[in-house]
PDB file of N, CA and C in Angstrom:
ATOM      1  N   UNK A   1       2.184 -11.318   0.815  1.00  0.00           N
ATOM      2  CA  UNK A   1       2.358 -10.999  -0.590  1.00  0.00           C
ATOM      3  C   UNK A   1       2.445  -9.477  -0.721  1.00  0.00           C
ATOM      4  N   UNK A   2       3.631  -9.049  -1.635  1.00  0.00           N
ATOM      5  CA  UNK A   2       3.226  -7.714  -1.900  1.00  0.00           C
ATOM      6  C   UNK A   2       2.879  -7.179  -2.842  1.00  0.00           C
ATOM      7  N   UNK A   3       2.300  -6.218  -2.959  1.00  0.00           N
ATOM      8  CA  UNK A   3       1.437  -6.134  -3.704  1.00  0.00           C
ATOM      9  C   UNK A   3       1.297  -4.218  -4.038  1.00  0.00           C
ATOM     10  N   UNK A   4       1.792  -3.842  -5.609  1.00  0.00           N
ATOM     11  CA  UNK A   4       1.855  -2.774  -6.116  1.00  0.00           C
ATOM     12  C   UNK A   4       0.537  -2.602  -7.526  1.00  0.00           C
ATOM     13  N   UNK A   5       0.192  -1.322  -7.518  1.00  0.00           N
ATOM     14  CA  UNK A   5      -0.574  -1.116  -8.407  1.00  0.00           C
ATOM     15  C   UNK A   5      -0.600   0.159  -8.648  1.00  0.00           C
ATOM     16  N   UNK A   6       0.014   0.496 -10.186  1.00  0.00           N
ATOM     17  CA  UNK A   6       0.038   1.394 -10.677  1.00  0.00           C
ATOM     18  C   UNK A   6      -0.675   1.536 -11.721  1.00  0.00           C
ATOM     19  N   UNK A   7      -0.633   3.547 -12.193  1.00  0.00           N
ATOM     20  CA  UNK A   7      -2.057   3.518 -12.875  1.00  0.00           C
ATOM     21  C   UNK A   7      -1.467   4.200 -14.546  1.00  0.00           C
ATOM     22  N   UNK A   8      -0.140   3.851 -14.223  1.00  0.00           N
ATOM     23  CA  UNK A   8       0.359   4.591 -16.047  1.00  0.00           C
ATOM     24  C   UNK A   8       1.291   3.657 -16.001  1.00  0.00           C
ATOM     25  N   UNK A   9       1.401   3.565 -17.369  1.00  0.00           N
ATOM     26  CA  UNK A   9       3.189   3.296 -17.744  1.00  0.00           C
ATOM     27  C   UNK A   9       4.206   4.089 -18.262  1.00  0.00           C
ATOM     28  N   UNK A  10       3.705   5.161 -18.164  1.00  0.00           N
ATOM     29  CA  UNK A  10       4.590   6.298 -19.182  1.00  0.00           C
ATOM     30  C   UNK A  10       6.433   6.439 -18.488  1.00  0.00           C
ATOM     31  N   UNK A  11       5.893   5.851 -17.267  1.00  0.00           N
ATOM     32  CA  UNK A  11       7.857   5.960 -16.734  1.00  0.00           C
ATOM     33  C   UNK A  11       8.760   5.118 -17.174  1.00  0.00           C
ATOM     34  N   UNK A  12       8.580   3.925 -18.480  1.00  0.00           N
ATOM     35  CA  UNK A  12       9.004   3.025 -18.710  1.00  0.00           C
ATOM     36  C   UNK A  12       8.916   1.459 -18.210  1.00  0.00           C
ATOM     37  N   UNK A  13       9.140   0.485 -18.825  1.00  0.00           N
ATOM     38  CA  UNK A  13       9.011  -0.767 -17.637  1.00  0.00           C
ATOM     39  C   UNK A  13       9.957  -1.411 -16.871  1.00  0.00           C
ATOM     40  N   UNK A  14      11.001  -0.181 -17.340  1.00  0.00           N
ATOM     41  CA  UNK A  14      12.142  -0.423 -15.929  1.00  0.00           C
ATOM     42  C   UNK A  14      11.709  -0.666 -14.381  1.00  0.00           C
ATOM     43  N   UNK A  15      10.705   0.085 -14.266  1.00  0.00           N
ATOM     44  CA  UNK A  15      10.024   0.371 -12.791  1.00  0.00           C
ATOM     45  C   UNK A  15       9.289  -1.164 -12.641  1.00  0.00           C
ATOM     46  N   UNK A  16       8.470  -1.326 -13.550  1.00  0.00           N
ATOM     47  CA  UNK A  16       7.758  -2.625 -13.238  1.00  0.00           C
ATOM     48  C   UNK A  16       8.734  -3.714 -13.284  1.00  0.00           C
ATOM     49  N   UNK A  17       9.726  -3.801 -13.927  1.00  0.00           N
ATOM     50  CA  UNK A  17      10.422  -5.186 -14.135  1.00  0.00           C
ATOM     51  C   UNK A  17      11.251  -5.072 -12.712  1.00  0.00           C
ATOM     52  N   UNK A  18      11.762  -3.957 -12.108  1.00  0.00           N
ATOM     53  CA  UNK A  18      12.414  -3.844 -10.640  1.00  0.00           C
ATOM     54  C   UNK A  18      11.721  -4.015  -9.686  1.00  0.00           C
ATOM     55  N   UNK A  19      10.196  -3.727  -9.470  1.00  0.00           N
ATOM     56  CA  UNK A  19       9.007  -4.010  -8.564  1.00  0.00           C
ATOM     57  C   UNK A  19       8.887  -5.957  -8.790  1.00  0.00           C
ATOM     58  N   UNK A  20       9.157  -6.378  -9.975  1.00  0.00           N
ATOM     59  CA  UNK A  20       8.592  -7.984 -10.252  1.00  0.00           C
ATOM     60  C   UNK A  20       9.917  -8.574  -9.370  1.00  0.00           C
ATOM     61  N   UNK A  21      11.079  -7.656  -9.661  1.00  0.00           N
ATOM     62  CA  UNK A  21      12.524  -8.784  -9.385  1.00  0.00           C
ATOM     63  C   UNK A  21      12.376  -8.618  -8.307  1.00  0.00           C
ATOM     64  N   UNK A  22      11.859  -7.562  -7.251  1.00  0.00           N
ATOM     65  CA  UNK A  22      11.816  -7.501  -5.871  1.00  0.00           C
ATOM     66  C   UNK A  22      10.573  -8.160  -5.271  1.00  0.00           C
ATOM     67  N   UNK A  23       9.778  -9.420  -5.664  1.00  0.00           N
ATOM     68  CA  UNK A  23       8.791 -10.114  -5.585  1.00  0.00           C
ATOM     69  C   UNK A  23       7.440  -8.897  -5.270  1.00  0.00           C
ATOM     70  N   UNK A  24       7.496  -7.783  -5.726  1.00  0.00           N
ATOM     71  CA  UNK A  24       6.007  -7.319  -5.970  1.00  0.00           C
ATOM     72  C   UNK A  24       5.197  -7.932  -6.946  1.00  0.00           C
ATOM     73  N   UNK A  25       3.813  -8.159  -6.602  1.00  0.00           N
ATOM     74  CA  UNK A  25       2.836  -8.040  -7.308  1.00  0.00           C
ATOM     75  C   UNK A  25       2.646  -7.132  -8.378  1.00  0.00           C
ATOM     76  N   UNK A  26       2.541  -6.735  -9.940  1.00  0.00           N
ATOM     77  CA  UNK A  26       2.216  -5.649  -9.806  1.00  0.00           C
ATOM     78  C   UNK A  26       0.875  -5.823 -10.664  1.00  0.00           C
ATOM     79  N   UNK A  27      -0.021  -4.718 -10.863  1.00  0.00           N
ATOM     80  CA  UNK A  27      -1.023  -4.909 -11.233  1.00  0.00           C
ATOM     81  C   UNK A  27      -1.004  -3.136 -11.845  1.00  0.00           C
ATOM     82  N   UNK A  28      -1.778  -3.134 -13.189  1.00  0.00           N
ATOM     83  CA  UNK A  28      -1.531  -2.135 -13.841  1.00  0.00           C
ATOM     84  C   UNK A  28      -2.765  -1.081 -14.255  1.00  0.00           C
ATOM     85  N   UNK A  29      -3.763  -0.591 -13.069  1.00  0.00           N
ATOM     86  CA  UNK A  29      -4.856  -0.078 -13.146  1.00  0.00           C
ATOM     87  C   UNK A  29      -5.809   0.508 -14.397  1.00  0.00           C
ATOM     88  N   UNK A  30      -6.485   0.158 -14.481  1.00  0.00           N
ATOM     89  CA  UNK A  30      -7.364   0.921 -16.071  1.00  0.00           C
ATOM     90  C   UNK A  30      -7.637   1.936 -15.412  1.00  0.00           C
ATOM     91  N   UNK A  31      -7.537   3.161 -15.723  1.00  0.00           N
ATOM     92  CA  UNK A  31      -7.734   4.220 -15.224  1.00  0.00           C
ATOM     93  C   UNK A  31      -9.410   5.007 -16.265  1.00  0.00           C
ATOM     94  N   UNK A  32      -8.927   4.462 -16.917  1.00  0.00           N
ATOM     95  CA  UNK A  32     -10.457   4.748 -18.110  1.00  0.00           C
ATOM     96  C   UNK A  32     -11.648   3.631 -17.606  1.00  0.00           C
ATOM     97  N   UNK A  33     -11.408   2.645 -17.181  1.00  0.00           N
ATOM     98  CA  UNK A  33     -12.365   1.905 -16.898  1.00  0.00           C
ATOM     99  C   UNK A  33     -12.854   1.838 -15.582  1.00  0.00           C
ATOM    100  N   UNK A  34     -12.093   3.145 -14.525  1.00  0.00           N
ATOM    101  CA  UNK A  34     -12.900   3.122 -13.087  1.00  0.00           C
ATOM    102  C   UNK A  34     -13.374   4.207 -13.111  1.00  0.00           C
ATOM    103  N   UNK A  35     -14.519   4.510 -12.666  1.00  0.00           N
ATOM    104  CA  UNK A  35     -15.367   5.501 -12.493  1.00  0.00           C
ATOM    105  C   UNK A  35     -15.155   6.157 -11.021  1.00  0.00           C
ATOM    106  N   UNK A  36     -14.462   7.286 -11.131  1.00  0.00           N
ATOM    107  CA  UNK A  36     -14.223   8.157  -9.866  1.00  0.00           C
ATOM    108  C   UNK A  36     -15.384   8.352  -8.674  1.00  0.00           C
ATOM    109  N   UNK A  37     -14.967   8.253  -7.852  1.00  0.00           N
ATOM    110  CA  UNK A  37     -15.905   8.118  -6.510  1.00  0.00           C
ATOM    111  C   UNK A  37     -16.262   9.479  -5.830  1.00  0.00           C
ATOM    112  N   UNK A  38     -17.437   9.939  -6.497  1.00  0.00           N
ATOM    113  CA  UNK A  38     -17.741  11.249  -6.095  1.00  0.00           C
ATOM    114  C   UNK A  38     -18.177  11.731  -5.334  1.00  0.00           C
ATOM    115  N   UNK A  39     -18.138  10.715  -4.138  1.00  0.00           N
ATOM    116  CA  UNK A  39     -17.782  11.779  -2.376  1.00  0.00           C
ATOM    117  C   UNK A  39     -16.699  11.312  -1.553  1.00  0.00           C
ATOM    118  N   UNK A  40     -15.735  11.411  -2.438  1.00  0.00           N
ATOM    119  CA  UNK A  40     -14.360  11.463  -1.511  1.00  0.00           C
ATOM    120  C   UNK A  40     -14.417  13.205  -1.603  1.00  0.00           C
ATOM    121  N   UNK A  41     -13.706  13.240  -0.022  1.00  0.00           N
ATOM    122  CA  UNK A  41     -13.958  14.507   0.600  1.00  0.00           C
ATOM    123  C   UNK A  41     -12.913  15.034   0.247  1.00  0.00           C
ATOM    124  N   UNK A  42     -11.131  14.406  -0.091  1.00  0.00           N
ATOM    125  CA  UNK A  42     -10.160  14.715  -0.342  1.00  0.00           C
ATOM    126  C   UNK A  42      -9.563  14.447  -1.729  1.00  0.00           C
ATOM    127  N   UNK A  43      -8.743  15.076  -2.393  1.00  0.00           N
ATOM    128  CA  UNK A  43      -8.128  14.198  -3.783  1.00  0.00           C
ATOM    129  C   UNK A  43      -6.925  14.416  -3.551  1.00  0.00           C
ATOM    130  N   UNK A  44      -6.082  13.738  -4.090  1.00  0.00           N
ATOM    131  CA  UNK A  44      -4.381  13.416  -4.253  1.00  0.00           C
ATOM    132  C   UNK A  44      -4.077  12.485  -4.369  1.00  0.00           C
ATOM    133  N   UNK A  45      -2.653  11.856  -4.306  1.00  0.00           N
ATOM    134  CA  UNK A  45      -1.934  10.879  -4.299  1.00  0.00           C
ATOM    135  C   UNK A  45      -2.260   9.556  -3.550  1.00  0.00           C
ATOM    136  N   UNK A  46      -2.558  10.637  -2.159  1.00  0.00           N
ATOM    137  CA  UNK A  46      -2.875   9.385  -1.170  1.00  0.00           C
ATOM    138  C   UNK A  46      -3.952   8.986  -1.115  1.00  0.00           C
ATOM    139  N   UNK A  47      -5.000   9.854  -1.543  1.00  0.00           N
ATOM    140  CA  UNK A  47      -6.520   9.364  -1.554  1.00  0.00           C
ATOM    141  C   UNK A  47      -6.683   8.342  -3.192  1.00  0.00           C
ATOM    142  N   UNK A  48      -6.340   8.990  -3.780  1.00  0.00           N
ATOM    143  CA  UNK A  48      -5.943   7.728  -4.836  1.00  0.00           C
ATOM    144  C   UNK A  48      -5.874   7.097  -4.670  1.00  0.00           C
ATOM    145  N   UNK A  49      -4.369   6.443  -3.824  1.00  0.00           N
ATOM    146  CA  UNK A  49      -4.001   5.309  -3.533  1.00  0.00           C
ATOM    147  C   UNK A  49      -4.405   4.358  -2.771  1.00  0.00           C
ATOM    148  N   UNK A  50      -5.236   5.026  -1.611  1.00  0.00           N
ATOM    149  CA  UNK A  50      -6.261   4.299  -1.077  1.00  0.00           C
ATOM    150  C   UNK A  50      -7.477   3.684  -1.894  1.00  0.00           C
ATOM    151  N   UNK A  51      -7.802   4.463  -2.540  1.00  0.00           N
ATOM    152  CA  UNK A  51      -9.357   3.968  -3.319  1.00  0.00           C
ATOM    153  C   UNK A  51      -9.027   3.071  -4.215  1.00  0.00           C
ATOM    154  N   UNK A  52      -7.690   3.155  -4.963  1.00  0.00           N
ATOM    155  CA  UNK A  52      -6.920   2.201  -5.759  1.00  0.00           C
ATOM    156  C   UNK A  52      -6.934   0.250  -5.068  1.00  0.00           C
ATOM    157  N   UNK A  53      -6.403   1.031  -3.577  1.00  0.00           N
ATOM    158  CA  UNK A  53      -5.705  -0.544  -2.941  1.00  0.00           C
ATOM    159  C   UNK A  53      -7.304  -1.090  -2.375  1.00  0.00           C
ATOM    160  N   UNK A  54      -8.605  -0.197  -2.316  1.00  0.00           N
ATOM    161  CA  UNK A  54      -9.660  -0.846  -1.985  1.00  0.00           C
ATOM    162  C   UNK A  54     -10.252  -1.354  -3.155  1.00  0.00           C
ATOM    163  N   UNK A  55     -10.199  -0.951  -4.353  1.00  0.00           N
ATOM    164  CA  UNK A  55     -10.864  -1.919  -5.484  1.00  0.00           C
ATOM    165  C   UNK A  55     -10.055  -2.755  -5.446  1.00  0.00           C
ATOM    166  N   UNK A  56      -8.679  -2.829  -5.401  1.00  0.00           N
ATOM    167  CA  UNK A  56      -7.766  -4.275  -5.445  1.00  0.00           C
ATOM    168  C   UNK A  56      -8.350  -5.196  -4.477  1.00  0.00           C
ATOM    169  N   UNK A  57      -8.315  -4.827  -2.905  1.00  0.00           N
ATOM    170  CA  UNK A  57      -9.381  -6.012  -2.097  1.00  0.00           C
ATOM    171  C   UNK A  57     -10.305  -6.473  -2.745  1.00  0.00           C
ATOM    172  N   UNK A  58     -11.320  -6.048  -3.249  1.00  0.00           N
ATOM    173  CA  UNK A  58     -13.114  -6.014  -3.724  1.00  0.00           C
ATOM    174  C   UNK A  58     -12.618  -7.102  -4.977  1.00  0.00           C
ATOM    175  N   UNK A  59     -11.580  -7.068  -5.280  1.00  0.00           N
ATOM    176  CA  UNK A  59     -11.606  -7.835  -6.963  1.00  0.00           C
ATOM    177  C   UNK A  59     -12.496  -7.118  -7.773  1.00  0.00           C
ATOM    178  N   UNK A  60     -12.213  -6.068  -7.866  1.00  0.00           N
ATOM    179  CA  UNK A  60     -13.163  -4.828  -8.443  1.00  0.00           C
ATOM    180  C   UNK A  60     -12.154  -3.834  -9.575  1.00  0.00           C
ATOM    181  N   UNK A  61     -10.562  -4.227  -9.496  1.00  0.00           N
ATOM    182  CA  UNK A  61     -10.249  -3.084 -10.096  1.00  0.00           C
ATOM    183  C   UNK A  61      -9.591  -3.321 -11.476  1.00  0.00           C
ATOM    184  N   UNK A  62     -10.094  -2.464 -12.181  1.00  0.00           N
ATOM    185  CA  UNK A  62      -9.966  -3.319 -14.154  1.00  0.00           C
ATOM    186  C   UNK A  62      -8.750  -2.902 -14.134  1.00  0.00           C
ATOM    187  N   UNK A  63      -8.018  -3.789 -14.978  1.00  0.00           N
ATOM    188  CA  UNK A  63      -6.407  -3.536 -14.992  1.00  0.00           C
ATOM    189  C   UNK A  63      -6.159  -3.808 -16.841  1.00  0.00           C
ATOM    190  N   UNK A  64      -5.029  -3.653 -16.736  1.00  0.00           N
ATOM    191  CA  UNK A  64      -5.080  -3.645 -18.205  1.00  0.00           C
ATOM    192  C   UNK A  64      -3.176  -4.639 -18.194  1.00  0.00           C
ATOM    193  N   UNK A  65      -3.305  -5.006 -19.178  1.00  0.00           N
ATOM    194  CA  UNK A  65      -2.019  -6.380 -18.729  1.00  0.00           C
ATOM    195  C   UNK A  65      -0.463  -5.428 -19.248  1.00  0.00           C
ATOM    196  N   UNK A  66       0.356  -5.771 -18.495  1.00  0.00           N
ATOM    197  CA  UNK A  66       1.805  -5.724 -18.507  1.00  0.00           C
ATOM    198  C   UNK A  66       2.063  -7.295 -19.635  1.00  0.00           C
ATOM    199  N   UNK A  67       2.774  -6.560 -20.537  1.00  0.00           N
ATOM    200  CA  UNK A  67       3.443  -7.241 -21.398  1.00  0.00           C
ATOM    201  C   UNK A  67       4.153  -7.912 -20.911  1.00  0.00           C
ATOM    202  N   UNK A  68       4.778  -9.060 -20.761  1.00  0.00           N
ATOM    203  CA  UNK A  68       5.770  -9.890 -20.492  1.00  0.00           C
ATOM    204  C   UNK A  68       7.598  -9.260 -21.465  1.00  0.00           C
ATOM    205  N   UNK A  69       8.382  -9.541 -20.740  1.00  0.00           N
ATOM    206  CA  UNK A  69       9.386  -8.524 -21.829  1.00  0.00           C
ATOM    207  C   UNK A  69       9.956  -9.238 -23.198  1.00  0.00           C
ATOM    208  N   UNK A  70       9.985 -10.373 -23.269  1.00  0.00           N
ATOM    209  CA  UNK A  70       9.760 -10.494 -24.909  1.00  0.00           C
ATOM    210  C   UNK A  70       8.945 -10.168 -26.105  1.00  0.00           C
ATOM    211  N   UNK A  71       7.856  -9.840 -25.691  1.00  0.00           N
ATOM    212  CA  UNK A  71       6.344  -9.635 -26.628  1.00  0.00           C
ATOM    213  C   UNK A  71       6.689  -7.438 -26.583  1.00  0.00           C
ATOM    214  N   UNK A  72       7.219  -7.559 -25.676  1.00  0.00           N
ATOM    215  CA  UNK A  72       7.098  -6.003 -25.550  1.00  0.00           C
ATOM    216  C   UNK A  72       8.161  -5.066 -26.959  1.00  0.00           C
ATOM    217  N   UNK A  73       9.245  -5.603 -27.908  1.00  0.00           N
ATOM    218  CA  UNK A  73       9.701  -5.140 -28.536  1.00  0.00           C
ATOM    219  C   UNK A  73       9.161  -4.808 -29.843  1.00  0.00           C
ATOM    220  N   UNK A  74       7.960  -6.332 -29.845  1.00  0.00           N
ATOM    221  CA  UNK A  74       7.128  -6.329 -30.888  1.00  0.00           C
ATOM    222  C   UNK A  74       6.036  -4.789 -30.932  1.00  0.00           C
ATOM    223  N   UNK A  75       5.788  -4.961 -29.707  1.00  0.00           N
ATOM    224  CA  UNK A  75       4.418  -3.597 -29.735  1.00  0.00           C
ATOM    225  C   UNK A  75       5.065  -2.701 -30.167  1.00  0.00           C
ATOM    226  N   UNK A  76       5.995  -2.294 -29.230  1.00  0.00           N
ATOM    227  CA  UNK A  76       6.461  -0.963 -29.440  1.00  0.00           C
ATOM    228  C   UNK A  76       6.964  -0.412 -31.006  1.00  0.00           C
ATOM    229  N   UNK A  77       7.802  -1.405 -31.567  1.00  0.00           N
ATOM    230  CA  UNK A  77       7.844  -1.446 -32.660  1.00  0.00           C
ATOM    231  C   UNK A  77       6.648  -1.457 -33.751  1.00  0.00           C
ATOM    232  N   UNK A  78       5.259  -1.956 -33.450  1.00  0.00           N
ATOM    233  CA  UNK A  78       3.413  -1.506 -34.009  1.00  0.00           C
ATOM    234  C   UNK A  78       3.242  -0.278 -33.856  1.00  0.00           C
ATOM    235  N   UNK A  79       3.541   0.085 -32.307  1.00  0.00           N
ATOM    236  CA  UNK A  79       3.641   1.560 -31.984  1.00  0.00           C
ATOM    237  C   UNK A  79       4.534   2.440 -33.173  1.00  0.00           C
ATOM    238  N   UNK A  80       4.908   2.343 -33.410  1.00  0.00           N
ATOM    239  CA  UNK A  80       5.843   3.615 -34.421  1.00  0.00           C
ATOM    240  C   UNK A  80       5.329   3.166 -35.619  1.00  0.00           C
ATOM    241  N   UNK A  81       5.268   1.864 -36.091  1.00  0.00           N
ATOM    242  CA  UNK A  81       4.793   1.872 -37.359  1.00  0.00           C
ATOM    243  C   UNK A  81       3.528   2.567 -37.528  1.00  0.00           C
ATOM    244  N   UNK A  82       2.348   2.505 -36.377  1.00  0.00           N
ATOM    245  CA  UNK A  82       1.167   3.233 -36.614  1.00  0.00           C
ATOM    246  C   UNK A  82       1.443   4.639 -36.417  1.00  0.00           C
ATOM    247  N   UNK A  83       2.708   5.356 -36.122  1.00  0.00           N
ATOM    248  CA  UNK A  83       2.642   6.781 -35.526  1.00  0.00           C
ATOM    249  C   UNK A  83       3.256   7.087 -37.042  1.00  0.00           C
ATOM    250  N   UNK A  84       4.091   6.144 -37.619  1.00  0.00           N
ATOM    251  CA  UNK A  84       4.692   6.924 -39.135  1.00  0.00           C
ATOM    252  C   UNK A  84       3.664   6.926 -40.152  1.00  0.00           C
ATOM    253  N   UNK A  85       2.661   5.368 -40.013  1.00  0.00           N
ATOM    254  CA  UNK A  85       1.312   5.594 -41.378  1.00  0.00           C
ATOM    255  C   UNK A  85       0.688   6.960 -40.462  1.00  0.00           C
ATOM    256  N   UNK A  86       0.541   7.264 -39.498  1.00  0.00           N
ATOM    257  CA  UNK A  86      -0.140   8.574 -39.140  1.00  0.00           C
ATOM    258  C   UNK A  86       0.053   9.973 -39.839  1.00  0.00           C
ATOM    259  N   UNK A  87       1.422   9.782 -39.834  1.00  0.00           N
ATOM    260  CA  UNK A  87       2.091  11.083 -40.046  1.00  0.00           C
ATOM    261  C   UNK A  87       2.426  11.185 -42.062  1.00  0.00           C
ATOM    262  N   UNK A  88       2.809   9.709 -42.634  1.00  0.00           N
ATOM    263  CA  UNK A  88       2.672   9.831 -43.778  1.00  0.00           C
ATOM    264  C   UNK A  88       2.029  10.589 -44.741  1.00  0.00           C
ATOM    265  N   UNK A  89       0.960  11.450 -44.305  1.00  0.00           N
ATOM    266  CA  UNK A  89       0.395  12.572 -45.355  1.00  0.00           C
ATOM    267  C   UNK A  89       0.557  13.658 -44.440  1.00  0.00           C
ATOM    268  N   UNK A  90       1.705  14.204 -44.245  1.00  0.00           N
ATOM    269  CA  UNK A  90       2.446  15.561 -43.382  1.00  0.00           C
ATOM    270  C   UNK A  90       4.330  15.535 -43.900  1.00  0.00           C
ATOM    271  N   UNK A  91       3.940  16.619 -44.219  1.00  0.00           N
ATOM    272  CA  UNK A  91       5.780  17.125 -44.264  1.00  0.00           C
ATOM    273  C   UNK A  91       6.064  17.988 -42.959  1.00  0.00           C
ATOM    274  N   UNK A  92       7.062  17.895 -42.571  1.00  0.00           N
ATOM    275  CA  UNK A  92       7.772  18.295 -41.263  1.00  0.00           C
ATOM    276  C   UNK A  92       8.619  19.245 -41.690  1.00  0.00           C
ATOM    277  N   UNK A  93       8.008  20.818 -41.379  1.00  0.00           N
ATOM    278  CA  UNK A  93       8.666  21.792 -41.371  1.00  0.00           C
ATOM    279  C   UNK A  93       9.400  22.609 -40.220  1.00  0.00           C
ATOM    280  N   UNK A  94      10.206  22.852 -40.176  1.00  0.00           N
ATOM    281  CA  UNK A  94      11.031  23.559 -39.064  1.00  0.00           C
ATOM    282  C   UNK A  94      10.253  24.739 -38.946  1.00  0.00           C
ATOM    283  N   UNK A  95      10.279  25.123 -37.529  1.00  0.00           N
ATOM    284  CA  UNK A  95       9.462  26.459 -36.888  1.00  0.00           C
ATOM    285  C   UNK A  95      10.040  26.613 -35.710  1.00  0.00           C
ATOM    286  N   UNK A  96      11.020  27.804 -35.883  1.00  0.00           N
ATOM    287  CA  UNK A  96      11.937  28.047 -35.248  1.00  0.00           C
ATOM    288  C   UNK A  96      12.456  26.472 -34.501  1.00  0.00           C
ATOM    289  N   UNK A  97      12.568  25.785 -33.159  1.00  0.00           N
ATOM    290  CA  UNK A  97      12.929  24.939 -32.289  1.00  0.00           C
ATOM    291  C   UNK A  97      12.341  23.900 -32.918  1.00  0.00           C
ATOM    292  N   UNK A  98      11.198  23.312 -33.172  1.00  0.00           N
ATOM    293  CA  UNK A  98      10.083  22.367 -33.341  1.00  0.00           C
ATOM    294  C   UNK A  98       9.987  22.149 -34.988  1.00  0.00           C
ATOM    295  N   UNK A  99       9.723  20.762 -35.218  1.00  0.00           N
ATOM    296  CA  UNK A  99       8.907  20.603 -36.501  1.00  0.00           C
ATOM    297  C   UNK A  99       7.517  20.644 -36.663  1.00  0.00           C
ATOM    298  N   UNK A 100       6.586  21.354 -37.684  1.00  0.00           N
ATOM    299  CA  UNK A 100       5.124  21.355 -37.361  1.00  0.00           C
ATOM    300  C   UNK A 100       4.658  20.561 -38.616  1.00  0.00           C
ATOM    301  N   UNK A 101       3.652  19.895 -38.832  1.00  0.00           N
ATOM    302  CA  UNK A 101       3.473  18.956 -39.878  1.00  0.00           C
ATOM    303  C   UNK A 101       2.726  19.662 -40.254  1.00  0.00           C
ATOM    304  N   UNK A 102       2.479  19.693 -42.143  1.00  0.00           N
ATOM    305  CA  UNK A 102       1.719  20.534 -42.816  1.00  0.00           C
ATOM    306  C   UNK A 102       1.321  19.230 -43.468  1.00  0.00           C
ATOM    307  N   UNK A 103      -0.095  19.433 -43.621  1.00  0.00           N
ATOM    308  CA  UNK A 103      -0.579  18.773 -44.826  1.00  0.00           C
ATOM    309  C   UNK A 103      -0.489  19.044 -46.209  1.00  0.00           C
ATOM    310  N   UNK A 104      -0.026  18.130 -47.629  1.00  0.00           N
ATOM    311  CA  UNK A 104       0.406  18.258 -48.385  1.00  0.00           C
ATOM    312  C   UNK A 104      -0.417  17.894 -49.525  1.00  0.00           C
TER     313      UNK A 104
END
């Protein structure tokens, strides 16, 4: 079995839906819900990824669920509706390049 586990989604779920069609596993790490291991001697990518693929053995590592891709148009679409009631008491003024929201 193979078996992937990543710890964001911010690259889109292009990546995960190409990891599923290529029979990976994938599994989608809580990164807020593991508590860093404070005598690893090294940090990076690879030491990550190790400590990552050993809570996956242990049945130890909190994951947080991948949407299935029908249900996923719905969120995203919650997503903006909660980012516009956010922004609803701000006007968007130009500053130089950028808009900056002023409260009104």
């Amino acid at each position: 079995m193979l078996t992937k586990v990543l710890h964001t989604l911010r690259f889109r779920y292009c990546f995960v839906d190409g990891l599923q069609a290529a029979g990976f596993v994938v599994h989608l790490a809580n990164t807020t819900a593991i508590k860093k291991y404070d005598r690893l001697k090294h940090s990076g990518d690879e030491t990550d990824a190790r400590y990552l693929a050993h809570l996956l053995r242990l049945s130890i590592l909190p994951t947080g669920t991948i949407r299935p891709v029908k249900h996923r148009e719905e969120r995203d679409l919650a997503r903006k509706r909660m980012q516009l009631v956010r922004s609803r008491g701000y006007v968007f003024v130009p500053d130089g390049e950028h808009l900056v929201p002023v409260a009104h």
